[in-house]
PDB file of N, CA and C in Angstrom:
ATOM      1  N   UNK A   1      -9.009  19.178  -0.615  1.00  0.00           N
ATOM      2  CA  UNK A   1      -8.947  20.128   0.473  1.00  0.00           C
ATOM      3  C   UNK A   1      -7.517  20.199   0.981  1.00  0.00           C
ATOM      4  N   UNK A   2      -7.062  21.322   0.941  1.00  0.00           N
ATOM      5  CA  UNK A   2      -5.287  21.811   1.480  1.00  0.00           C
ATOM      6  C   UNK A   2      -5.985  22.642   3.026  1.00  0.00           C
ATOM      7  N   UNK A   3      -5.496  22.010   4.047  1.00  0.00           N
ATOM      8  CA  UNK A   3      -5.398  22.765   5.116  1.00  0.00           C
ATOM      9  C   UNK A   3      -4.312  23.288   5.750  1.00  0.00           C
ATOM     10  N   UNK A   4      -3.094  23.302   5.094  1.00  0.00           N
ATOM     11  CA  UNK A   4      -1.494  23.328   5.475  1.00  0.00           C
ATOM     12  C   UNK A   4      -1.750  24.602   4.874  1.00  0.00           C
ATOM     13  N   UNK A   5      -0.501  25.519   5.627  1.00  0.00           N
ATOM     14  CA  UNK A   5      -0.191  26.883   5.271  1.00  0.00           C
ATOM     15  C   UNK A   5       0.829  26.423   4.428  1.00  0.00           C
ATOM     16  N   UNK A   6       1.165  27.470   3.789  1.00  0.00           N
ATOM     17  CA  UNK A   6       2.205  27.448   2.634  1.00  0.00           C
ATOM     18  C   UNK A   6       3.511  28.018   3.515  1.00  0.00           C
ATOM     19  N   UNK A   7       3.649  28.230   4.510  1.00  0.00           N
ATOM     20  CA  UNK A   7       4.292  28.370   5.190  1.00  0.00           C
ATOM     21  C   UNK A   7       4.950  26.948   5.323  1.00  0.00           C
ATOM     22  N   UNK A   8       4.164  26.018   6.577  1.00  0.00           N
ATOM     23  CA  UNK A   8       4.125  24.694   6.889  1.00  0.00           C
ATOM     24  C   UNK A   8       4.916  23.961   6.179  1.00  0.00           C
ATOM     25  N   UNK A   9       3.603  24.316   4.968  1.00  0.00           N
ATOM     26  CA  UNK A   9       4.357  23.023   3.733  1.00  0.00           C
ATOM     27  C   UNK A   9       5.964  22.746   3.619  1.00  0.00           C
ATOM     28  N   UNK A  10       6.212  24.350   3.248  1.00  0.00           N
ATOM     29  CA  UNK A  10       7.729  24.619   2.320  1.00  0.00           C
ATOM     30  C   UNK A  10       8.609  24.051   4.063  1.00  0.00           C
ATOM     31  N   UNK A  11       8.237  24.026   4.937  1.00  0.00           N
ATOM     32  CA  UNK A  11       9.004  23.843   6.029  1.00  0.00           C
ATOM     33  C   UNK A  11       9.092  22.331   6.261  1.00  0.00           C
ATOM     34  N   UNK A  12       8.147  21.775   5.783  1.00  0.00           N
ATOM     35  CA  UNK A  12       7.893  19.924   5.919  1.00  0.00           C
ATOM     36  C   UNK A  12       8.967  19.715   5.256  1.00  0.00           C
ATOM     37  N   UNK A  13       8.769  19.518   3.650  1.00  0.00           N
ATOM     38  CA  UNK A  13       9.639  19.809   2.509  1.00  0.00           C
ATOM     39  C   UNK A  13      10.937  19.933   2.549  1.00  0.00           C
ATOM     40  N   UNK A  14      11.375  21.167   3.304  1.00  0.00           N
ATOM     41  CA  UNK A  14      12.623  21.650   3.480  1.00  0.00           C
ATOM     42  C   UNK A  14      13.469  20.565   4.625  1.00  0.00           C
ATOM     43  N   UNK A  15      12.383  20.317   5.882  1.00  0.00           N
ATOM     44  CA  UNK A  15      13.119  19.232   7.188  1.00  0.00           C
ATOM     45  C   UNK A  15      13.008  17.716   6.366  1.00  0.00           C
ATOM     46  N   UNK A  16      12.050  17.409   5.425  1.00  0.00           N
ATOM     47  CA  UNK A  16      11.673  16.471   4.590  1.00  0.00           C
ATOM     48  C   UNK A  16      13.598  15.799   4.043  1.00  0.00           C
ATOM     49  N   UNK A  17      13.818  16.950   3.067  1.00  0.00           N
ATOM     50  CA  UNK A  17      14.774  17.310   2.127  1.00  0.00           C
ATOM     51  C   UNK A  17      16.528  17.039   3.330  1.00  0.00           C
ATOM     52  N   UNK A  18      16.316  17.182   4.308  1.00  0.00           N
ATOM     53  CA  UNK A  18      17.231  17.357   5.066  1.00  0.00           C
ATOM     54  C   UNK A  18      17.624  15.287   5.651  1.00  0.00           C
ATOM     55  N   UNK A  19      16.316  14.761   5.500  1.00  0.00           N
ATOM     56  CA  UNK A  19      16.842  13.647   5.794  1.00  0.00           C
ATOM     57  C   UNK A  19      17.439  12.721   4.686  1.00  0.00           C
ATOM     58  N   UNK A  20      18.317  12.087   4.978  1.00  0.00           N
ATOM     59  CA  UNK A  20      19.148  11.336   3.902  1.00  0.00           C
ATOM     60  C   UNK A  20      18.273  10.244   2.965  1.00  0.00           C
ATOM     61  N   UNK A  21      18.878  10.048   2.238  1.00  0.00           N
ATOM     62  CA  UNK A  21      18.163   9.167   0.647  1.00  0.00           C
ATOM     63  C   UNK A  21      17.603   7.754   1.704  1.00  0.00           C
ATOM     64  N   UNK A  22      18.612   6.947   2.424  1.00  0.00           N
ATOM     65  CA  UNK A  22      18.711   6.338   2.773  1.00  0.00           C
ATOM     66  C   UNK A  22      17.029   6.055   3.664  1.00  0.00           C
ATOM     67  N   UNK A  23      17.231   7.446   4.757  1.00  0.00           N
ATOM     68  CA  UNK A  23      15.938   7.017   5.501  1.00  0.00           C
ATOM     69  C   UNK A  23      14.758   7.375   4.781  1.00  0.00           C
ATOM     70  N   UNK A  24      14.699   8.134   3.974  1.00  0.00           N
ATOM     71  CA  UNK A  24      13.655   8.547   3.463  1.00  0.00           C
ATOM     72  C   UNK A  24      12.757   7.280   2.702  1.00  0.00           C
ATOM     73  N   UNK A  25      13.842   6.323   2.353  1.00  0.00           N
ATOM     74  CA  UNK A  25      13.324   5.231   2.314  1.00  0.00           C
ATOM     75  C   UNK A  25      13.140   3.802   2.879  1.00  0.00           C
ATOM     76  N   UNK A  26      13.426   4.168   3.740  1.00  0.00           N
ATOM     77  CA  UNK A  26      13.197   2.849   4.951  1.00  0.00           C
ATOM     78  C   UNK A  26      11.835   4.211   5.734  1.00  0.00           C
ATOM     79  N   UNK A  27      11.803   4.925   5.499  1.00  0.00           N
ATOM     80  CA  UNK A  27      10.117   5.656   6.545  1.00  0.00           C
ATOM     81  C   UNK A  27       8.905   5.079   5.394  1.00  0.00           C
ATOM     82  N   UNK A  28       9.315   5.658   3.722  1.00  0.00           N
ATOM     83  CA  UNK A  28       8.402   4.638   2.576  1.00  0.00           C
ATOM     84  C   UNK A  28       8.144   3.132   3.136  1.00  0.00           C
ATOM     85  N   UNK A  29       9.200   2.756   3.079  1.00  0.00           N
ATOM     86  CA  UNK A  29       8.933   1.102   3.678  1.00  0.00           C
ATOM     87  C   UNK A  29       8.037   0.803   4.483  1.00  0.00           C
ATOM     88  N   UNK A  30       8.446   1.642   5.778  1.00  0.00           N
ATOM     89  CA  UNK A  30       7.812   1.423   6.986  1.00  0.00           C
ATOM     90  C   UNK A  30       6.243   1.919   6.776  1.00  0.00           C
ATOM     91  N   UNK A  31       6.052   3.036   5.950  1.00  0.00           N
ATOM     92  CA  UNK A  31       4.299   3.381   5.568  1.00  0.00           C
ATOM     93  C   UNK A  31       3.999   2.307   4.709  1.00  0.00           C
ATOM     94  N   UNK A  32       4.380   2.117   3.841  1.00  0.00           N
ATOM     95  CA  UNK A  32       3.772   0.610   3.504  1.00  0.00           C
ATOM     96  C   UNK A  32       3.830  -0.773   3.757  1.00  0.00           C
ATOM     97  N   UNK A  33       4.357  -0.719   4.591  1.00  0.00           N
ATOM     98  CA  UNK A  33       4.139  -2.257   5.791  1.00  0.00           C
ATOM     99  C   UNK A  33       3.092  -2.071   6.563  1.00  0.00           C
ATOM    100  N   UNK A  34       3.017  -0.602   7.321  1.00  0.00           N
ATOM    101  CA  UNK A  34       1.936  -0.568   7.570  1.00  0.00           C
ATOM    102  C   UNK A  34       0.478  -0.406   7.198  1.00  0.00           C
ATOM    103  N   UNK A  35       0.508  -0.184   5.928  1.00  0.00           N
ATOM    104  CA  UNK A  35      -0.380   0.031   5.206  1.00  0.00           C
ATOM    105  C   UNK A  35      -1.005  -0.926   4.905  1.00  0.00           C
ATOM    106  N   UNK A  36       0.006  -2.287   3.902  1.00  0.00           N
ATOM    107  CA  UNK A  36      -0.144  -3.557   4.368  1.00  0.00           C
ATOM    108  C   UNK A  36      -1.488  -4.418   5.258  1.00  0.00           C
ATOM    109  N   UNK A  37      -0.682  -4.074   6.371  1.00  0.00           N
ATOM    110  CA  UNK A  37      -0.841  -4.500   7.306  1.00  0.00           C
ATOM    111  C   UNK A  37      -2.288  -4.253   8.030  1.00  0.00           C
ATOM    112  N   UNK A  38      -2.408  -2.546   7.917  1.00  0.00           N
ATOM    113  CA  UNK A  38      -3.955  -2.459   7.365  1.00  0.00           C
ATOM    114  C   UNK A  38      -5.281  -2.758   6.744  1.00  0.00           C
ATOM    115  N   UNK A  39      -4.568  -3.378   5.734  1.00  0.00           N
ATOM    116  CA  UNK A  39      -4.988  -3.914   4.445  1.00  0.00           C
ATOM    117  C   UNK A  39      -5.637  -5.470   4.870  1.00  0.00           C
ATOM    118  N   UNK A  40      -4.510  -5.930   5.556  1.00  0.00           N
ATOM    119  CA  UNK A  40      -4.815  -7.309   5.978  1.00  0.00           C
ATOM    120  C   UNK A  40      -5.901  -7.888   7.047  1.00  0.00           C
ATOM    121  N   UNK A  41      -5.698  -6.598   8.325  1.00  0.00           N
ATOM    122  CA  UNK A  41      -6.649  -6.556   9.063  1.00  0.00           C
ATOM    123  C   UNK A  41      -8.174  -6.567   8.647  1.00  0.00           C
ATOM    124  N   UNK A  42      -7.953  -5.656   7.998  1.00  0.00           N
ATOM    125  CA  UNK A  42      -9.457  -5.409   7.131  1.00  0.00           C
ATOM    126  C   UNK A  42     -10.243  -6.529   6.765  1.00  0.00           C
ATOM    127  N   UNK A  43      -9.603  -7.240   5.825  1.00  0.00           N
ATOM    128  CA  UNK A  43     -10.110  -8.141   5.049  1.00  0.00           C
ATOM    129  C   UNK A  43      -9.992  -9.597   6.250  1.00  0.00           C
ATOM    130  N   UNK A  44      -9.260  -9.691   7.027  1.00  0.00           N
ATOM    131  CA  UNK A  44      -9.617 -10.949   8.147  1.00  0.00           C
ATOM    132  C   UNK A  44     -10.462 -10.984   8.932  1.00  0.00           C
ATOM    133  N   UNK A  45     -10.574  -9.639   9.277  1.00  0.00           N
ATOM    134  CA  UNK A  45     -11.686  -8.924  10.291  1.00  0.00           C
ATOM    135  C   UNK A  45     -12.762  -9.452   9.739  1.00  0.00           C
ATOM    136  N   UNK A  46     -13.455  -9.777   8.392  1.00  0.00           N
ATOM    137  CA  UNK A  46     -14.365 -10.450   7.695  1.00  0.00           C
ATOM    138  C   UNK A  46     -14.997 -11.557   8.126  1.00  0.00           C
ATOM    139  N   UNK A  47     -13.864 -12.162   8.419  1.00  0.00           N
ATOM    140  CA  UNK A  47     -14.011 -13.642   8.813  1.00  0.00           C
ATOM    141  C   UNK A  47     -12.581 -14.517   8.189  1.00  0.00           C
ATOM    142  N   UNK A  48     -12.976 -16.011   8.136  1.00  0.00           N
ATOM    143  CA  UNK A  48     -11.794 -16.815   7.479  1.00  0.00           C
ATOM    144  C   UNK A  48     -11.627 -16.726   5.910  1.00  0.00           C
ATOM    145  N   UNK A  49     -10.640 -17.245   5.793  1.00  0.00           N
ATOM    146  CA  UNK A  49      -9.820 -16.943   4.397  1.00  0.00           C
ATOM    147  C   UNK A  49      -8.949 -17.496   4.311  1.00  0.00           C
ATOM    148  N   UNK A  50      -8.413 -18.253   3.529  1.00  0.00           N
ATOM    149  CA  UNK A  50      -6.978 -18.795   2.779  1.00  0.00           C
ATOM    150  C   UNK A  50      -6.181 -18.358   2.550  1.00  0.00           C
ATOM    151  N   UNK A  51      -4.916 -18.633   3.145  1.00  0.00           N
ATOM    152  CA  UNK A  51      -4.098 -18.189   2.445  1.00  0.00           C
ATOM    153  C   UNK A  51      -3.762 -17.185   1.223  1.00  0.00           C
ATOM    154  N   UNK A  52      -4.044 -18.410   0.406  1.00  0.00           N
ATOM    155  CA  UNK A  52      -3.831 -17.798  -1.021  1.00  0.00           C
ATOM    156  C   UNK A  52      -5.369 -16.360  -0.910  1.00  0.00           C
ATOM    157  N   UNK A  53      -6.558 -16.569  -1.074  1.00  0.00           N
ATOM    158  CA  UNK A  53      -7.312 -15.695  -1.163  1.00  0.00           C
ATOM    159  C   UNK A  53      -6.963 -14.490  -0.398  1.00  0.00           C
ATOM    160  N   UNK A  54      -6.317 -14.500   0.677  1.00  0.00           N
ATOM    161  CA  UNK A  54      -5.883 -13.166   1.769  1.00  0.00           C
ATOM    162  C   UNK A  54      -4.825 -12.860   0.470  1.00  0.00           C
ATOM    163  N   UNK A  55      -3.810 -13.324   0.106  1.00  0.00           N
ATOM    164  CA  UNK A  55      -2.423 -12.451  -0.609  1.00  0.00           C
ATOM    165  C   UNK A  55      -3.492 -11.755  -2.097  1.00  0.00           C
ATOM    166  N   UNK A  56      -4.431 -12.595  -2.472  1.00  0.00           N
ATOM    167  CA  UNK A  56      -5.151 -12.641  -3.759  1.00  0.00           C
ATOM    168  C   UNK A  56      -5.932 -10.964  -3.684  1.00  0.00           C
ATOM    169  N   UNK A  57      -6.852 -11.484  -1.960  1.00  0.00           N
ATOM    170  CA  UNK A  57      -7.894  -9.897  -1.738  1.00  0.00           C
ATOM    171  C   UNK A  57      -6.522  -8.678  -1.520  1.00  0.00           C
ATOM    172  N   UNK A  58      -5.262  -9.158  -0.740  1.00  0.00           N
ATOM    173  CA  UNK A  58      -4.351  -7.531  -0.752  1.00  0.00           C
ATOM    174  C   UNK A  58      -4.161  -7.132  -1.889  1.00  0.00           C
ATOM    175  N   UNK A  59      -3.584  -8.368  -3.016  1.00  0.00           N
ATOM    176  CA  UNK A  59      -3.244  -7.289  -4.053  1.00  0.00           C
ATOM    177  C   UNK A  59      -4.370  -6.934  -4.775  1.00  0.00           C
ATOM    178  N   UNK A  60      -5.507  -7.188  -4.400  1.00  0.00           N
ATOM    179  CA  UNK A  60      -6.420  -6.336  -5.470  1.00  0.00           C
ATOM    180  C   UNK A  60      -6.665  -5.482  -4.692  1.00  0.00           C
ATOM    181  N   UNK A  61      -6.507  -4.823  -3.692  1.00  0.00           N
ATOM    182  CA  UNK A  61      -7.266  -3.645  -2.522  1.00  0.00           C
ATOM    183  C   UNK A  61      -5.884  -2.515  -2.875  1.00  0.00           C
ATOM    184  N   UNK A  62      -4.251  -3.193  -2.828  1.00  0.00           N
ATOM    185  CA  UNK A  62      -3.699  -2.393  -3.679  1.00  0.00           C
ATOM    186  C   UNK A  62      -3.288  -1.967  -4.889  1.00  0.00           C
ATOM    187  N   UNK A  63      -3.361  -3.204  -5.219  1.00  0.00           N
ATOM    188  CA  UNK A  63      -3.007  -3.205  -7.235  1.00  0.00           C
ATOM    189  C   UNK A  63      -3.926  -3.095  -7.749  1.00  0.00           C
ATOM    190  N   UNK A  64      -5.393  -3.285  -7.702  1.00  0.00           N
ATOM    191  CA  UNK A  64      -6.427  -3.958  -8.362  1.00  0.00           C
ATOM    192  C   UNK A  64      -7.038  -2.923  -9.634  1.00  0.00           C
ATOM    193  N   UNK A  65      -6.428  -1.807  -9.770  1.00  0.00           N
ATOM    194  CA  UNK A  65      -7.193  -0.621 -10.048  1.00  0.00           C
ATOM    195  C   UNK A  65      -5.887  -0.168 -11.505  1.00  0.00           C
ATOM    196  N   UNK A  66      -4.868  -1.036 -11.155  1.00  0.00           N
ATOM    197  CA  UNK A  66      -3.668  -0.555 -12.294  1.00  0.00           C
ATOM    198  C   UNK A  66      -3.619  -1.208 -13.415  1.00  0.00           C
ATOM    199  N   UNK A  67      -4.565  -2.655 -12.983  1.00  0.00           N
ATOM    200  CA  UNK A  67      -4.568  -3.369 -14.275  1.00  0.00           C
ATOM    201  C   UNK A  67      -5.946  -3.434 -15.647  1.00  0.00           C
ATOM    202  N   UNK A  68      -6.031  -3.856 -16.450  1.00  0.00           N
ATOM    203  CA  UNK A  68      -7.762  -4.299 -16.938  1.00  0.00           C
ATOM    204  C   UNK A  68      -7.940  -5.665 -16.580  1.00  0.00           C
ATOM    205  N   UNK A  69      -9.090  -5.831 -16.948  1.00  0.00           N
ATOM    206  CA  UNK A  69      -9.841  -6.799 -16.364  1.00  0.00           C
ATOM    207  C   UNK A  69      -8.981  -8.344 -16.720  1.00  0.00           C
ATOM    208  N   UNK A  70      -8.496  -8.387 -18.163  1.00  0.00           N
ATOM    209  CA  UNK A  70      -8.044  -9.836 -17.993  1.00  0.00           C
ATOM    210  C   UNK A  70      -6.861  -9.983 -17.592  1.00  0.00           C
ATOM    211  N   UNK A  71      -5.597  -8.872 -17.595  1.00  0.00           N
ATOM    212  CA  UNK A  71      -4.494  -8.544 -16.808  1.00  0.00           C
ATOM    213  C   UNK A  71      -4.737  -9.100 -15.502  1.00  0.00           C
ATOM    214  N   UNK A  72      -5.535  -8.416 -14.632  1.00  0.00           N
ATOM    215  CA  UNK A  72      -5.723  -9.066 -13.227  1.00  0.00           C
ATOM    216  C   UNK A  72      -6.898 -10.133 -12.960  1.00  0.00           C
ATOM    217  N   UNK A  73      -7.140 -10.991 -14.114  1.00  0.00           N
ATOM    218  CA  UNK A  73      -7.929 -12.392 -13.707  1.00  0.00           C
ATOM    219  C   UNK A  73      -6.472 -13.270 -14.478  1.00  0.00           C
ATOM    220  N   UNK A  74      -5.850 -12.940 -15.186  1.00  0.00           N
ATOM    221  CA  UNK A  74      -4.311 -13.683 -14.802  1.00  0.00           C
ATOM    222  C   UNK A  74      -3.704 -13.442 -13.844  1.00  0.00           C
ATOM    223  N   UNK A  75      -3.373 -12.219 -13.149  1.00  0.00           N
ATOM    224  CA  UNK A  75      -2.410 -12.356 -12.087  1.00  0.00           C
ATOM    225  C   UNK A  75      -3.039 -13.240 -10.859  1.00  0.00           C
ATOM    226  N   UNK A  76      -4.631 -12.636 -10.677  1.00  0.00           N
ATOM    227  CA  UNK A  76      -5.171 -13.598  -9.465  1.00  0.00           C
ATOM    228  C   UNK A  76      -4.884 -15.075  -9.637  1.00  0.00           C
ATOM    229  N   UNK A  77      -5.124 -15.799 -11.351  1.00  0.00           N
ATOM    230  CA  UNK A  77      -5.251 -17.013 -11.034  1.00  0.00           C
ATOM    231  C   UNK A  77      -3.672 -17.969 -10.888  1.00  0.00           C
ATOM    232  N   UNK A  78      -2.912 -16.601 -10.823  1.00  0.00           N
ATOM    233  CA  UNK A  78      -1.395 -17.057 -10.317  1.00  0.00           C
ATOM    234  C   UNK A  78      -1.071 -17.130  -9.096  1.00  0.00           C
ATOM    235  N   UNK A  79      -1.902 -16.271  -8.523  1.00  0.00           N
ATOM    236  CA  UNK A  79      -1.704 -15.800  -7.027  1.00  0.00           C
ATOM    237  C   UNK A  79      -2.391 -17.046  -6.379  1.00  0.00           C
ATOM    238  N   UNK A  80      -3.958 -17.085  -6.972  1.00  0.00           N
ATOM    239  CA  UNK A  80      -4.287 -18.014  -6.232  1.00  0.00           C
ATOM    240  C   UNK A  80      -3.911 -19.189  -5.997  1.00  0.00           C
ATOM    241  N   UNK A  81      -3.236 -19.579  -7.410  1.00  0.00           N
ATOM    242  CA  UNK A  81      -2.244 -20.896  -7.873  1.00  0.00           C
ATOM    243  C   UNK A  81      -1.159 -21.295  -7.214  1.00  0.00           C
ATOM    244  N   UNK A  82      -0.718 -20.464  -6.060  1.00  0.00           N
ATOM    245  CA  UNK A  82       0.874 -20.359  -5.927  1.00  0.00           C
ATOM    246  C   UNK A  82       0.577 -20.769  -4.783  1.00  0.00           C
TER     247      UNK A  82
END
């Protein structure tokens, strides 16, 4: 679903385009810290958790979907390992 005018858009885009390389990526940063951070809430909100299992449940809530199955039962049992 697009609810933006094509107007809008090309105008986001265009003020988008106007900010420097620089911030454009420290605002990336800042959406995924918070995103993060999201991420983390979520899964504590649960209840308790370890350490290691909290870094283990983020990266599978963000990574978990890029790897196959024995790809990410190695990375977990690194994560969890560490």
């Amino acid at each position: 679903m697009k609810d933006t005018s094509r107007t809008n858009e090309q105008l986001f885009n265009r003020k988008l385009m106007e900010i420097s390389p620089e911030e454009r990526l420290s605002m990336a940063c800042g959406m995924f810290s918070a995103a993060r951070e999201l991420v983390r809430a979520g899964i504590t909100s649960m209840g308790e958790i370890s350490a290691s299992e909290l870094r283990a449940e983020i990266f599978l809530r963000l990574y978990g979907r890029d790897f196959d199955r024995a790809e990410l039962s190695r990375i977990l049992a690194q994560i969890k390992g560490a």
